[in-house]
C-alpha atoms as a PDB file:
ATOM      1  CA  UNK A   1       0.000   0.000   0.000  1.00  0.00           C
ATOM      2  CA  UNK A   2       1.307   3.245  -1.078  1.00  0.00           C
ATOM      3  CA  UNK A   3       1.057   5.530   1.844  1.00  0.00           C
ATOM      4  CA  UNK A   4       1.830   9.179   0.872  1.00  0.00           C
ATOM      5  CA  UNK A   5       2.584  10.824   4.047  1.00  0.00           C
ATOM      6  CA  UNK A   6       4.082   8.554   6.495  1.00  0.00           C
ATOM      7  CA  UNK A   7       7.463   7.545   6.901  1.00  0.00           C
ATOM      8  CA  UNK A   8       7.848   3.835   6.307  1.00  0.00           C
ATOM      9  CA  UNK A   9       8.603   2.191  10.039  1.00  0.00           C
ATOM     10  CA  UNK A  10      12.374   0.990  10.003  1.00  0.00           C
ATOM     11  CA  UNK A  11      12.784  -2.817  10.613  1.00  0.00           C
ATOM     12  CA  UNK A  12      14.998  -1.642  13.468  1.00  0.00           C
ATOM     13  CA  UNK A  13      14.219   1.648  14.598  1.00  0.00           C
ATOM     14  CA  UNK A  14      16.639   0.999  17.684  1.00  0.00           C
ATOM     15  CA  UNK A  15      19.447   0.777  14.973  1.00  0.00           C
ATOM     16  CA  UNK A  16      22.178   4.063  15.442  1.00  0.00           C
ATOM     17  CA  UNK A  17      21.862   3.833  11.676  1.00  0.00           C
ATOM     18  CA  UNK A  18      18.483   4.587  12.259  1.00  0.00           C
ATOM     19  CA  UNK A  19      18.449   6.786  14.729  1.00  0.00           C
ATOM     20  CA  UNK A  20      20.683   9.301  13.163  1.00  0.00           C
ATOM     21  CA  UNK A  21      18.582   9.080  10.093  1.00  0.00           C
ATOM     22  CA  UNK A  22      15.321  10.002  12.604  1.00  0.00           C
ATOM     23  CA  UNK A  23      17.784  12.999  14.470  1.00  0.00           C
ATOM     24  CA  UNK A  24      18.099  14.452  10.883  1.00  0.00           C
ATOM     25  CA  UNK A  25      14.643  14.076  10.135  1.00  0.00           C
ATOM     26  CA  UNK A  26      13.577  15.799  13.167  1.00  0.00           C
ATOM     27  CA  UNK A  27      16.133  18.444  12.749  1.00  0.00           C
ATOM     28  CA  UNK A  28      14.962  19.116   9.289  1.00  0.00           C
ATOM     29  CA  UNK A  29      11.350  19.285  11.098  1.00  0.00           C
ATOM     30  CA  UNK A  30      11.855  21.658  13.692  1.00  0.00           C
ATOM     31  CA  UNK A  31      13.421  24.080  10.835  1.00  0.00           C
ATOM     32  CA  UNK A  32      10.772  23.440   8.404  1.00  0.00           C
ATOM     33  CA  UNK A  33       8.096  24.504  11.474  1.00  0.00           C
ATOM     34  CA  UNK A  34      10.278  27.757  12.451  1.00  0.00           C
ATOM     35  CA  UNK A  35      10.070  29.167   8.751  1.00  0.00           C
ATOM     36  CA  UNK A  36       6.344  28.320   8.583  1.00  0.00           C
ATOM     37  CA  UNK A  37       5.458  29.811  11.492  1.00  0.00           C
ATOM     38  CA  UNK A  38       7.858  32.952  10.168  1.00  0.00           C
ATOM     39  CA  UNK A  39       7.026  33.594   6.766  1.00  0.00           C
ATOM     40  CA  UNK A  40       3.626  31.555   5.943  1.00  0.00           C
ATOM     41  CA  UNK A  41       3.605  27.495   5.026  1.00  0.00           C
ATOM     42  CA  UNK A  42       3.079  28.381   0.942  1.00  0.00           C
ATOM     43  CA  UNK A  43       5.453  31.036   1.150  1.00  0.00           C
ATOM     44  CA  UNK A  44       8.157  28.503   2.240  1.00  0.00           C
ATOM     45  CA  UNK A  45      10.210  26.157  -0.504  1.00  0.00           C
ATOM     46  CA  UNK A  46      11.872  23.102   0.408  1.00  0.00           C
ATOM     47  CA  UNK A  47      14.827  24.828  -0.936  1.00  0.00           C
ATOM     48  CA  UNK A  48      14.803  27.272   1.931  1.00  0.00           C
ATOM     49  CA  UNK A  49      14.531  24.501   4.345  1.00  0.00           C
ATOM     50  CA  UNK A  50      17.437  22.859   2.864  1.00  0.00           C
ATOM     51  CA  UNK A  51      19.640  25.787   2.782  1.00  0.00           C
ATOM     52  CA  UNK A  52      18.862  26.249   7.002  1.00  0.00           C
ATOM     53  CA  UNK A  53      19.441  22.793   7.900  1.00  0.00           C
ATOM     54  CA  UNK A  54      22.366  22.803   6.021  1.00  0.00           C
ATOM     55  CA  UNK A  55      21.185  19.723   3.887  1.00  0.00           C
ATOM     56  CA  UNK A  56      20.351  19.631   0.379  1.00  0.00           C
ATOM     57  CA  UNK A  57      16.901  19.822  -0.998  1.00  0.00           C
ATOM     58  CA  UNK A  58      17.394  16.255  -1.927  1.00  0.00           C
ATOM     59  CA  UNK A  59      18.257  15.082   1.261  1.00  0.00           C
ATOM     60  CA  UNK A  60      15.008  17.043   2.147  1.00  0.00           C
ATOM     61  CA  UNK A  61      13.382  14.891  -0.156  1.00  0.00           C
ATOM     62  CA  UNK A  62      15.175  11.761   0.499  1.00  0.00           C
ATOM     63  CA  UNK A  63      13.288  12.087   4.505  1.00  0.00           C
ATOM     64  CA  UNK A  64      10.044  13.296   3.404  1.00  0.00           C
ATOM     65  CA  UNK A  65       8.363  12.773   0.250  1.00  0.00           C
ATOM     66  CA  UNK A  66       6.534  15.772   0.202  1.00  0.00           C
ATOM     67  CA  UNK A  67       6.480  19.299   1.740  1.00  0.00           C
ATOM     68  CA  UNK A  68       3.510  18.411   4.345  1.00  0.00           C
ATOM     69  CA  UNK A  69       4.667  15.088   4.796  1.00  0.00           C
ATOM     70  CA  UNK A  70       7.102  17.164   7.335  1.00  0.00           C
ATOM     71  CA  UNK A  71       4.220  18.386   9.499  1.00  0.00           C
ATOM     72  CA  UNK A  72       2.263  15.506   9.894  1.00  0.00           C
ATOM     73  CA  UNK A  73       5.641  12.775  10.297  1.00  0.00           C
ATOM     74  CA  UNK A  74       5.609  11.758  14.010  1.00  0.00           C
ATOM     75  CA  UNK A  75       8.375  10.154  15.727  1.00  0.00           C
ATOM     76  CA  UNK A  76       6.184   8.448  17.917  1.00  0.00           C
ATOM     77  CA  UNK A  77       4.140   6.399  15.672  1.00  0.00           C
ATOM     78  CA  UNK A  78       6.390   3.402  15.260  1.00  0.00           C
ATOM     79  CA  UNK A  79       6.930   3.252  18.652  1.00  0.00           C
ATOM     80  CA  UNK A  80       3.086   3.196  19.165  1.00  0.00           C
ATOM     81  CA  UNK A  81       2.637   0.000  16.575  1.00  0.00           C
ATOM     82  CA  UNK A  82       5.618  -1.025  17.749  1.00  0.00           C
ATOM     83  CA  UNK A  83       3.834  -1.328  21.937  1.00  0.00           C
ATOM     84  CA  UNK A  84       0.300  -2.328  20.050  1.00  0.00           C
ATOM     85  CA  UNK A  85       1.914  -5.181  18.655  1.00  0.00           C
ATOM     86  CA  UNK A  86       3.365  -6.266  21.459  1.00  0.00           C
ATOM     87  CA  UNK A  87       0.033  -6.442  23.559  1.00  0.00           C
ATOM     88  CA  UNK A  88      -1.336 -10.121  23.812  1.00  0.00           C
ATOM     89  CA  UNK A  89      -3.056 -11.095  20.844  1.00  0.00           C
ATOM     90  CA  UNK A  90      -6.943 -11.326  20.704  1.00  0.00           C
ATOM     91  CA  UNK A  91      -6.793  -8.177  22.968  1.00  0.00           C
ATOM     92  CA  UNK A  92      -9.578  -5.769  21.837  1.00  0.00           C
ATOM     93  CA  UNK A  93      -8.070  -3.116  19.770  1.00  0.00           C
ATOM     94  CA  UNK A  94      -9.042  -0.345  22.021  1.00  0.00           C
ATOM     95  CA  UNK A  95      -7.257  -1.528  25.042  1.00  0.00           C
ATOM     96  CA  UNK A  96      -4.202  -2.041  22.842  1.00  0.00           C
ATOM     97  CA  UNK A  97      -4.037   1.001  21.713  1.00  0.00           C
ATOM     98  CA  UNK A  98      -5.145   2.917  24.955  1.00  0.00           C
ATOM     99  CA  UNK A  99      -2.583   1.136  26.459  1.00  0.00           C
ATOM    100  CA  UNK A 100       0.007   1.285  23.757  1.00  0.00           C
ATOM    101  CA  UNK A 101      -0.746   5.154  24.555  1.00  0.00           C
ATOM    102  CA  UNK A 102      -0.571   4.888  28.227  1.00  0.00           C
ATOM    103  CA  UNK A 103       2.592   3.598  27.974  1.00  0.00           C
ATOM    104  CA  UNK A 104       4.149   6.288  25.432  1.00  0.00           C
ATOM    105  CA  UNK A 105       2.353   9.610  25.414  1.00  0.00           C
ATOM    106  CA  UNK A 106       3.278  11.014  28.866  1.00  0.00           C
ATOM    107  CA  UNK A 107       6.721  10.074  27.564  1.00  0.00           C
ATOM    108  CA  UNK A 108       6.236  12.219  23.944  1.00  0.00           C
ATOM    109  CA  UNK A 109       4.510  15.246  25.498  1.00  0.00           C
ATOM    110  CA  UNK A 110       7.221  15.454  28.113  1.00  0.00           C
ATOM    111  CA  UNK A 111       9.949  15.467  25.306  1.00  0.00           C
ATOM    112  CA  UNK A 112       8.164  17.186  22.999  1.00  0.00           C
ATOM    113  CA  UNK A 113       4.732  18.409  23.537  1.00  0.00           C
ATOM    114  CA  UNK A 114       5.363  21.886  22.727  1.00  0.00           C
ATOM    115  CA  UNK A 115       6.921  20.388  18.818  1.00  0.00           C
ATOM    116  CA  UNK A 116       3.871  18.473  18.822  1.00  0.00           C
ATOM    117  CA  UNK A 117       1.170  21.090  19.509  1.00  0.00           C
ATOM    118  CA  UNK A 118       3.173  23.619  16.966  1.00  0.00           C
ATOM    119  CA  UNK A 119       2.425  20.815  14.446  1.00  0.00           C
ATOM    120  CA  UNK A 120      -1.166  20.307  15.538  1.00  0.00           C
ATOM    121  CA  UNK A 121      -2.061  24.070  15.479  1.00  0.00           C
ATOM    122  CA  UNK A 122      -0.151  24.454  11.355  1.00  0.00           C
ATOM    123  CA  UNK A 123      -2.116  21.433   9.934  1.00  0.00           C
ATOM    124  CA  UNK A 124      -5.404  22.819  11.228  1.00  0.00           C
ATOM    125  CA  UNK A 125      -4.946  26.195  10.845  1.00  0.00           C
ATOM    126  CA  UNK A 126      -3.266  26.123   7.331  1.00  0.00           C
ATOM    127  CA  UNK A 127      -6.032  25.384   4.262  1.00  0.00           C
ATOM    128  CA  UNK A 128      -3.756  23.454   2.284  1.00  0.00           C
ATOM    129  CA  UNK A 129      -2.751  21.067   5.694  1.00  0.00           C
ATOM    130  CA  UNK A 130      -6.381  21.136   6.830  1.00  0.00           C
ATOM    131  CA  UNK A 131      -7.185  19.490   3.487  1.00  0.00           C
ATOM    132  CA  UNK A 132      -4.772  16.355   4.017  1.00  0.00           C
ATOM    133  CA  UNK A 133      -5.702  15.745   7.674  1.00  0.00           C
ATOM    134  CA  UNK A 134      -8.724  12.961   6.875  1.00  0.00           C
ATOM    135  CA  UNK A 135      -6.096  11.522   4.551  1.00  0.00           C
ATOM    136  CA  UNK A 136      -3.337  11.783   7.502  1.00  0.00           C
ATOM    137  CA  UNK A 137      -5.846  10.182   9.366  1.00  0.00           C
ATOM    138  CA  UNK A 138      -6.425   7.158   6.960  1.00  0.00           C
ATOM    139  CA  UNK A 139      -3.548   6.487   6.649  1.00  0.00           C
ATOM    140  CA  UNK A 140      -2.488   5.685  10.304  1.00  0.00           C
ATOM    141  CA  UNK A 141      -5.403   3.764  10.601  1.00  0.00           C
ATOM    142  CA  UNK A 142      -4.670   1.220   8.067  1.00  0.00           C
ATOM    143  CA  UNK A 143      -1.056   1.406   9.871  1.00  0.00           C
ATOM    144  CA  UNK A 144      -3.010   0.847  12.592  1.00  0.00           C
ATOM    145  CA  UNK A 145      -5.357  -1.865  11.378  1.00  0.00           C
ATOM    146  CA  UNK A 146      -2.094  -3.721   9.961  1.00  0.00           C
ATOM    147  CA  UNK A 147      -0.378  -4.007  13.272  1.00  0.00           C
ATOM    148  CA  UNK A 148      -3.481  -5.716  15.020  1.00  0.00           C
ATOM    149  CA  UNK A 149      -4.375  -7.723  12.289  1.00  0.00           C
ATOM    150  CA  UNK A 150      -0.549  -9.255  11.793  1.00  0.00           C
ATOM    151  CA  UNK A 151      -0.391  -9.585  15.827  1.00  0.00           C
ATOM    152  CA  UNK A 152      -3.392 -11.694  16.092  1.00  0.00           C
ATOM    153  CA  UNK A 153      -3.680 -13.453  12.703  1.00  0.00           C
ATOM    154  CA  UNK A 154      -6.339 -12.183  11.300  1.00  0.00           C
ATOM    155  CA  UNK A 155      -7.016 -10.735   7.100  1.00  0.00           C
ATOM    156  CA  UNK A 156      -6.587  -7.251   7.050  1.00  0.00           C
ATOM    157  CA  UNK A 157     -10.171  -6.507   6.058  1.00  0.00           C
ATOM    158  CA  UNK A 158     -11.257  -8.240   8.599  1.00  0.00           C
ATOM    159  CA  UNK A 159     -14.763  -6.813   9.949  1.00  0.00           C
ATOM    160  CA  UNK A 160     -14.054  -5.812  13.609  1.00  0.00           C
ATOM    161  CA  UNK A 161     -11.214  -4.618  13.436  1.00  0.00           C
ATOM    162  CA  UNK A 162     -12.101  -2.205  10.534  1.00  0.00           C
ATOM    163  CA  UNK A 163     -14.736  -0.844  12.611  1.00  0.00           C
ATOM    164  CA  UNK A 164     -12.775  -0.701  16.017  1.00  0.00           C
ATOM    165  CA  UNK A 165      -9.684   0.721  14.104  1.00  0.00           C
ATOM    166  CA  UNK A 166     -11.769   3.305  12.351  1.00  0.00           C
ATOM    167  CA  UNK A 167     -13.591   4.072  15.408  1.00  0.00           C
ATOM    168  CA  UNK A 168     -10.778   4.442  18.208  1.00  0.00           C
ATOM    169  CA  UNK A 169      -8.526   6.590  15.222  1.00  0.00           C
ATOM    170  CA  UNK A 170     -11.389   8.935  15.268  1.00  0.00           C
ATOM    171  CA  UNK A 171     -12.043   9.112  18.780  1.00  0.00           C
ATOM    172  CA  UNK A 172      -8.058  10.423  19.078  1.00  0.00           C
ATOM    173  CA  UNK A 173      -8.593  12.940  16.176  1.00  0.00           C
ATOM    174  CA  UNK A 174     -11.467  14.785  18.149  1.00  0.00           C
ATOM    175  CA  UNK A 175      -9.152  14.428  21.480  1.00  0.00           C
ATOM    176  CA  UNK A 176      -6.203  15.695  19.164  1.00  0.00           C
ATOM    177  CA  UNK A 177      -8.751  18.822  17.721  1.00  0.00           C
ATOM    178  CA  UNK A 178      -9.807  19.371  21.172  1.00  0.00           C
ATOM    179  CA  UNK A 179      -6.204  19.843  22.538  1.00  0.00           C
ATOM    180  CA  UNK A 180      -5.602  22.158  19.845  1.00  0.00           C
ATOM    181  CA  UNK A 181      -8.121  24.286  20.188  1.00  0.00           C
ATOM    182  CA  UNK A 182      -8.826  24.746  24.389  1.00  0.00           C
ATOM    183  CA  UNK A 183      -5.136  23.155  25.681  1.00  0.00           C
ATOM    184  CA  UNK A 184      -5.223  21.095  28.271  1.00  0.00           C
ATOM    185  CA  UNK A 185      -3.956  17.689  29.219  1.00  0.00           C
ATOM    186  CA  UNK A 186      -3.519  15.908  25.698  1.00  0.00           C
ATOM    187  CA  UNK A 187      -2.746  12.471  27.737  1.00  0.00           C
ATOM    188  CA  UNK A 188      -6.245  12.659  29.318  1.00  0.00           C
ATOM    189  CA  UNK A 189      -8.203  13.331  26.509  1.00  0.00           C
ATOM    190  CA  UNK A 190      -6.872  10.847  24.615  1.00  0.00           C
ATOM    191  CA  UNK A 191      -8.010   8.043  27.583  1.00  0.00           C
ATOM    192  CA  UNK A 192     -11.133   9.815  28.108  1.00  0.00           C
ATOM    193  CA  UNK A 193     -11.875   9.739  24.139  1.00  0.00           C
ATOM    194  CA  UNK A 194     -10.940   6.017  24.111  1.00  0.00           C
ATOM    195  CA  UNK A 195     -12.530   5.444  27.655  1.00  0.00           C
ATOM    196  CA  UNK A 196     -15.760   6.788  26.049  1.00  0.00           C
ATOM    197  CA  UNK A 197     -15.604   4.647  23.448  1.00  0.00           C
ATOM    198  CA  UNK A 198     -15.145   1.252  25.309  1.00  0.00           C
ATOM    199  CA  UNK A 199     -18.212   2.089  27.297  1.00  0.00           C
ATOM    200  CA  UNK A 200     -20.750   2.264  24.027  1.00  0.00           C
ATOM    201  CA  UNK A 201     -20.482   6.515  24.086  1.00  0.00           C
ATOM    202  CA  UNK A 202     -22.153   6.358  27.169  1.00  0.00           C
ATOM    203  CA  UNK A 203     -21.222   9.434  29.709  1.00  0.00           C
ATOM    204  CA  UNK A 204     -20.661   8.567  33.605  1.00  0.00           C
ATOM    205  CA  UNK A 205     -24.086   9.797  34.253  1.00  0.00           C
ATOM    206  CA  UNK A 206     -26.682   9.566  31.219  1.00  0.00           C
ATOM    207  CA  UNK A 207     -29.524  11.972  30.829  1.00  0.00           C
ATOM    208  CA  UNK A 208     -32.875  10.718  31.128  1.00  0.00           C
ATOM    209  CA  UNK A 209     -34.402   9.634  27.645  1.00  0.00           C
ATOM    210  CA  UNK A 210     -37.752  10.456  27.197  1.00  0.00           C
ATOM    211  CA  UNK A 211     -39.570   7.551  25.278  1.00  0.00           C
ATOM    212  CA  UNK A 212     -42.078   8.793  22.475  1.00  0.00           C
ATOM    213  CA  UNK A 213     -45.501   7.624  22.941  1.00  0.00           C
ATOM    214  CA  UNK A 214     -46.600   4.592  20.650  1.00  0.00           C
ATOM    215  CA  UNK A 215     -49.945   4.197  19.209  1.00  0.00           C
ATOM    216  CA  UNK A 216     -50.577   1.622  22.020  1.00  0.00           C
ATOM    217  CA  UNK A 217     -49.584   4.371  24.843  1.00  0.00           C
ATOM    218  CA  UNK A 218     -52.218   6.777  23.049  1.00  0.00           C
ATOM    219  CA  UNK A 219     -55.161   4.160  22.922  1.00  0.00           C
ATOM    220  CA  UNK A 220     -54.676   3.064  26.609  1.00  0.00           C
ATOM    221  CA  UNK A 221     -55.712   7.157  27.720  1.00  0.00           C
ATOM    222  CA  UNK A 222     -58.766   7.086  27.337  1.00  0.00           C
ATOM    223  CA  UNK A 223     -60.492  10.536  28.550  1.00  0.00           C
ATOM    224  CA  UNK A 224     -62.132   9.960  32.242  1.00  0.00           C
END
């Protein structure tokens, strides 16, 4: 599967070949976001980000395929398959990831939240990012998807975990949109949004539903 945006996950990301390949990439990244943030996203060339990093715009190229592929690459994500993966298979895909999370996110926020909320606030607030995120998103669920299905066996287009992959990436996107836009505790969100969502939507204390009247309700009042 061609995946336009994400980085492909290194058979070894624990490598120091690999690591010095994800230092540049996040060096290249933090310059990219400076001049963004300075002189506008479709103001900025990948030349220009080349000639600050000191690399050349094919190096540029060579890490990320395209010019918001640098936004949206996160560090974190192979690590995340990587802890899904290693969950006990047959676990429901929302406790693997919540706890793949668990594990992982205080961990990235404490390195690097502020990099990661930088990157949050361009790709929502800048048209042409805002137009890839639903792809963005896509695309790490079928990452997602992939990892459960190879842990526990199963064909990728398998029913359940389609559904449960699809569901729990979306929950995290409205967590992610939320963080963005009010601050907060990204780490909690995230575990509320997925809590949520292993209790059927339902809120710690429900409102009362009011049941319509059916046709039998309406026959049994009678007028005294």
């Amino acid at each position: 599967m061609h995946l336009r945006y994400a980085v492909i996950v290194p058979p070894d990301p624990s490598s120091l070949r690999e690591r010095k390949k994800e230092k540049t990439r996040l060096a290249i990244q933090q310059v990219a976001l400076d001049l963004f943030e300075r002189q506008g996203y479709e103001r900025t060339t990948i030349e220009q980000i080349a000639a600050v990093a000191e690399v050349s715009p094919s190096t540029v190229y060579r890490y990320f395929a395209t010019k918001e592929a640098i936004v949206f690459w996160d560090r974190w994500d192979p690590r995340v398959l990587d802890a899904i993966a290693a969950r006990p298979a047959g676990e429901p895909a929302i406790d693997s990831l919540r706890a793949a999370l668990d594990e992982l996110m205080p961990v990235a926020m404490a390195e690097e939240g502020g990099l990661i909320h930088r990157r949050m606030l361009l790709s929502l607030g800048e048209p042409e990012l805002r137009a890839h995120v639903n792809e963005i998103a896509e695309e790490v669920t079928a990452l997602f998807v992939q990892t459960l299905a190879r842990r526990d066996e199963r064909p990728e287009d398998d029913f359940e975990l389609q559904v449960a992959g699809h569901a729990a990436m979306s929950a995290l996107v409205v967590a992610m949109h939320t963080w963005a836009a009010t601050g907060g505790d990204l780490v909690e969100l995230c575990t509320r949004a997925l809590t949520l969502l292993s209790n059927g939507t339902r809120p710690d204390v429900e409102p009362a539903v009011r049941r319509r009247p059916t046709s039998r309700d309406r026959q049994g009042r009678q007028p005294a």
